[in-house]
N, C-alpha and C. Protein backbone atom coordinates (compact mmCIF):
# COMPACT_ATOMS: atom_id res chain seq x y z
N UNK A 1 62.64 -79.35 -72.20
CA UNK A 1 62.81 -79.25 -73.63
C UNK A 1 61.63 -79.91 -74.33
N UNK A 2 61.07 -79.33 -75.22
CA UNK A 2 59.83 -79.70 -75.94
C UNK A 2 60.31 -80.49 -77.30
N UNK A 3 59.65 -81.33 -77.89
CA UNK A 3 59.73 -82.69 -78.63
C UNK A 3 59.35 -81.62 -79.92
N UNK A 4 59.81 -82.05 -80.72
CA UNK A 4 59.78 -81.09 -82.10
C UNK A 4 58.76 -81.79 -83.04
N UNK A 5 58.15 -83.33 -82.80
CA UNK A 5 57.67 -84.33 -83.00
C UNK A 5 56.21 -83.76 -82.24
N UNK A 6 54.91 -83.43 -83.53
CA UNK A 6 53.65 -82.90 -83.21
C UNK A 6 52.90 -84.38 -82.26
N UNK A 7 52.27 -83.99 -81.15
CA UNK A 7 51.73 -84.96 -80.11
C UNK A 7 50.73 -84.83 -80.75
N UNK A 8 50.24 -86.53 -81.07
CA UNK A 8 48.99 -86.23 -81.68
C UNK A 8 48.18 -87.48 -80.53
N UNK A 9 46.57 -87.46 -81.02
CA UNK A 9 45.22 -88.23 -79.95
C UNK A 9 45.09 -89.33 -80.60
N UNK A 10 45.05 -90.43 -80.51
CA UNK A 10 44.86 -91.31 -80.93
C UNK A 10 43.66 -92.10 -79.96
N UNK A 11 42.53 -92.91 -81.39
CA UNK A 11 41.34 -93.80 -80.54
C UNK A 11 41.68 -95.24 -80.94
N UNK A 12 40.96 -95.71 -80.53
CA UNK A 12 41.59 -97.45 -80.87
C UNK A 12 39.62 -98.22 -80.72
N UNK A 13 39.50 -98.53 -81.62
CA UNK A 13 37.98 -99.48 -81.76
C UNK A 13 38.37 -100.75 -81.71
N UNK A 14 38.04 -101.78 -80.32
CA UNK A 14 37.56 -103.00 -79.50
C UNK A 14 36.71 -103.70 -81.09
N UNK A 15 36.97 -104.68 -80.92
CA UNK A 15 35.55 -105.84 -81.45
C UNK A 15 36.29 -106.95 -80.77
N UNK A 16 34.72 -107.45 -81.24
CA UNK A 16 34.18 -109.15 -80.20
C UNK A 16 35.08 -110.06 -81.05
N UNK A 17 35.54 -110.15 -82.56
CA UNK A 17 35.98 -111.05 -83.25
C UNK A 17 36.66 -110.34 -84.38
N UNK A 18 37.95 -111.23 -84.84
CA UNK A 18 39.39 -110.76 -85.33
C UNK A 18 38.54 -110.48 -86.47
N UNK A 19 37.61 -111.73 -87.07
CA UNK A 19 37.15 -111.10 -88.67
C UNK A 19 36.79 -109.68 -88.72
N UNK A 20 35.54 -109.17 -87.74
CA UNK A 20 34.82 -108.04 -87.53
C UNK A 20 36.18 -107.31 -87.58
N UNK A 21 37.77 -107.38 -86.74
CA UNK A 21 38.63 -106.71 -86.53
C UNK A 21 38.99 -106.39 -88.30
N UNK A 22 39.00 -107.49 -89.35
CA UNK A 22 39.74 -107.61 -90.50
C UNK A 22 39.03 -106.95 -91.39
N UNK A 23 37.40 -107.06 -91.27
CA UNK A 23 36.58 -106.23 -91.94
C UNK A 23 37.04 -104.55 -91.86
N UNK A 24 36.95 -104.00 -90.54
CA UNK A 24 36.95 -102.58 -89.98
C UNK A 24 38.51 -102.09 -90.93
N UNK A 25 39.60 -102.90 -90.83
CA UNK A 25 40.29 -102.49 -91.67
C UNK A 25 40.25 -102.44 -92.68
N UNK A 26 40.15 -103.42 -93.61
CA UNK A 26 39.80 -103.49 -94.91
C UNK A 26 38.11 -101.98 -95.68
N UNK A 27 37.82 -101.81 -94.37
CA UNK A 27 36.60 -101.03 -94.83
C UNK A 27 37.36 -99.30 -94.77
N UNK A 28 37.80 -99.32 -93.73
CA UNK A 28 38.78 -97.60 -93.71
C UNK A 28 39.70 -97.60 -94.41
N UNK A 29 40.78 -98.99 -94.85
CA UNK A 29 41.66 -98.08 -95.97
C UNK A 29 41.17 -97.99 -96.61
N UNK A 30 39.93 -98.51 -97.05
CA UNK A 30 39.40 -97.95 -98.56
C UNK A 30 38.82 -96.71 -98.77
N UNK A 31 38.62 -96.44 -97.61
CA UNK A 31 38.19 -95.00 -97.51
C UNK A 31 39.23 -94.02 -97.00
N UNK A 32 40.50 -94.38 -96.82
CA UNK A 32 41.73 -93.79 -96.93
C UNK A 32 41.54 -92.67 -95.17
N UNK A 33 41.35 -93.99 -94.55
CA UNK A 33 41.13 -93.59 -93.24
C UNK A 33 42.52 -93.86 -92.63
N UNK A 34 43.47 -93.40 -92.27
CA UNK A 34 45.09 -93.79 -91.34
C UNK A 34 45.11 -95.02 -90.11
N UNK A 35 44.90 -95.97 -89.87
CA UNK A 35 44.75 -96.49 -89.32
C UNK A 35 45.96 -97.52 -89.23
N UNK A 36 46.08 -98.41 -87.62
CA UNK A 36 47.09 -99.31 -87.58
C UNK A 36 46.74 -100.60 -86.68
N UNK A 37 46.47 -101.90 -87.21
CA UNK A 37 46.48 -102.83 -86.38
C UNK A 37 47.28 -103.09 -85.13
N UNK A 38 47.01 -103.18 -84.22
CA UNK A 38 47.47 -102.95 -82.75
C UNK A 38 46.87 -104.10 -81.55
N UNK A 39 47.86 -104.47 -80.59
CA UNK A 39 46.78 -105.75 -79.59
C UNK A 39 45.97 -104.72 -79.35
N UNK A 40 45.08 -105.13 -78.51
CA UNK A 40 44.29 -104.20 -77.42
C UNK A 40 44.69 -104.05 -76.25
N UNK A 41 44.76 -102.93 -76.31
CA UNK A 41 45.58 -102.22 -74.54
C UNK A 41 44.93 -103.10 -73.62
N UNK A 42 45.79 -103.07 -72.54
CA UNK A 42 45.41 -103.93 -71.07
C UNK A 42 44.19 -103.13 -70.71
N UNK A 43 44.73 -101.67 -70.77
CA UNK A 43 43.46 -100.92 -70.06
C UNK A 43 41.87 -101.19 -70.38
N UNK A 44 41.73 -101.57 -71.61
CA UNK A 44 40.54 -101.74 -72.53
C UNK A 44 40.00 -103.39 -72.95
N UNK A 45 38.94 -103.89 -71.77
CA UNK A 45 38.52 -105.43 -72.17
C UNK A 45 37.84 -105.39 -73.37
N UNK A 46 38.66 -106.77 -73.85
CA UNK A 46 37.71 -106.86 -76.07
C UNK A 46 37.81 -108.65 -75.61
N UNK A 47 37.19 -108.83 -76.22
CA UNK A 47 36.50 -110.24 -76.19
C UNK A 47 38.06 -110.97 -77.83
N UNK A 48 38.63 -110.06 -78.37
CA UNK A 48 39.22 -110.00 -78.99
C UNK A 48 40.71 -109.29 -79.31
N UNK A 49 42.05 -109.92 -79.17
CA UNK A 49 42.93 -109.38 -78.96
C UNK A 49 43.67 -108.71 -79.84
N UNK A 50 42.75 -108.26 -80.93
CA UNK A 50 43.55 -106.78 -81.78
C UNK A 50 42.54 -105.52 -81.99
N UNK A 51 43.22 -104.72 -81.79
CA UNK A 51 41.88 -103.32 -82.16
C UNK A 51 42.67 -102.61 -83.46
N UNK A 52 42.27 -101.41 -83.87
CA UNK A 52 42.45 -100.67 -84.65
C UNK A 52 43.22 -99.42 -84.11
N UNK A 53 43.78 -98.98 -84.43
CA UNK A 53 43.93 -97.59 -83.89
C UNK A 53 43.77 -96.25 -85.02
N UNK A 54 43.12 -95.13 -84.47
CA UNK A 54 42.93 -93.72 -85.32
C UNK A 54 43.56 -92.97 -84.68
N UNK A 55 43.71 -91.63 -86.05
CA UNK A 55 43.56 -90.54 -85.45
C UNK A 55 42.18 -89.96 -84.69
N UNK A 56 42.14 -89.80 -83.50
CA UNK A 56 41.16 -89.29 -82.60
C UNK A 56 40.29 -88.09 -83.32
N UNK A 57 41.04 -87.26 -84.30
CA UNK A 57 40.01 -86.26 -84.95
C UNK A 57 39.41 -86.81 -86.17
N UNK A 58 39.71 -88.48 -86.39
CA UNK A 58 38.94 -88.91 -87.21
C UNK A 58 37.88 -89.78 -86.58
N UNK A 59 37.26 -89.58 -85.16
CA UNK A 59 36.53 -90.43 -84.54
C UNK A 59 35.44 -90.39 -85.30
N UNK A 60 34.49 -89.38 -85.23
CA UNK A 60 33.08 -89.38 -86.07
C UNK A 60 33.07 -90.17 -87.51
N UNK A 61 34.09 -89.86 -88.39
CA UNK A 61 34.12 -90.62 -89.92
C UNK A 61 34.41 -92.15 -89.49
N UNK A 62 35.17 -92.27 -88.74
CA UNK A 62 35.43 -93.90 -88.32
C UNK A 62 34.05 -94.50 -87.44
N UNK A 63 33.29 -93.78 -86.53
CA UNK A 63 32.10 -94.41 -86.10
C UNK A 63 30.98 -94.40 -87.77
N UNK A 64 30.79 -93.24 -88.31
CA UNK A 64 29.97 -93.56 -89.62
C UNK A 64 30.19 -94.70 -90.60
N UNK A 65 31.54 -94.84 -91.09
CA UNK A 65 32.05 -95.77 -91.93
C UNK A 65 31.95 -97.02 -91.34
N UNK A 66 31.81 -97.60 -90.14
CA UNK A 66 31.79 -98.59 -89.86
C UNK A 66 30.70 -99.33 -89.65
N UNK A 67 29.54 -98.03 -89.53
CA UNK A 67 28.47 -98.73 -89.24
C UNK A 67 27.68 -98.57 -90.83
N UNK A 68 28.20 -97.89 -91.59
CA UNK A 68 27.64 -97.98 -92.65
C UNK A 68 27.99 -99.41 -93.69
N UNK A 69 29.22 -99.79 -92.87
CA UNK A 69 29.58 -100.93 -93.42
C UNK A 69 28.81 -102.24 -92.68
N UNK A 70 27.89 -102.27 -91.64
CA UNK A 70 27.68 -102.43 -90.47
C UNK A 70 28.51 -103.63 -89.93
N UNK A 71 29.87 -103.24 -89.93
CA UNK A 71 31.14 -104.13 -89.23
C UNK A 71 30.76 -103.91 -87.70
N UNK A 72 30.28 -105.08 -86.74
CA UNK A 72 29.93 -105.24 -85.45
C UNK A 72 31.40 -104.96 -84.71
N UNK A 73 31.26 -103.80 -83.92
CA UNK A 73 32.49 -102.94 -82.89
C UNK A 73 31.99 -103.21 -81.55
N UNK A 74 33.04 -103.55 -80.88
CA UNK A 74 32.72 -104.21 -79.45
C UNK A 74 32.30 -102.42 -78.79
N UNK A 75 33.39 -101.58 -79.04
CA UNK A 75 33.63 -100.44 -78.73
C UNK A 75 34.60 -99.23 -78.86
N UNK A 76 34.47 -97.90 -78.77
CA UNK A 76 35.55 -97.25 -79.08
C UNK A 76 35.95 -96.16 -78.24
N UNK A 77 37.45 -95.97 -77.93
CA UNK A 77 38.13 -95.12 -76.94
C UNK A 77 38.65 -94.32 -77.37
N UNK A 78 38.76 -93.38 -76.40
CA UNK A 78 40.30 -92.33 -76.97
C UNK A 78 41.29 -92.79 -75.90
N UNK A 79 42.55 -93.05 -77.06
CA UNK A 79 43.47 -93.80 -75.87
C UNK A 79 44.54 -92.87 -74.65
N UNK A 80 44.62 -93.24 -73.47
CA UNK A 80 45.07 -92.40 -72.32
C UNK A 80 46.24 -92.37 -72.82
């Protein structure tokens, strides 16, 4: 039986430090990017224990916006 509930991709962006973490948010809602504070998965080492999470088809606008903000990102996944 199939979930009536659309499966969606989700990425999650790593940084080295919670501020850099507090910046990245504060910089996408303003740009009305969907995003959700989250630890960082086991699977994924961050020097820092919260990431972000996206929608995955918003990867490209979330790598631009961030560096245009130039908020320092440890790194970014699409999550398994």
């Amino acid at each position: 039986m199939k979930s009536t509930k659309e499966s969606r991709e989700y990425g999650v962006v790593l940084f080295h430090t919670n501020s850099a973490a507090l910046r990245a948010e504060k910089t996408l809602l303003r740009h009305g990017v969907a995003i959700k504070m989250i630890p960082t998965p086991r699977e994924f080492s961050s020097d820092c224990g919260v990431s972000l999470r996206f929608e995955w088809g918003e990867e490209a606008r979330v790598r631009e916006l961030l560096e245009s903000a130039r908020v320092e990102i440890g790194s970014l996944h699409r999550m398994p």
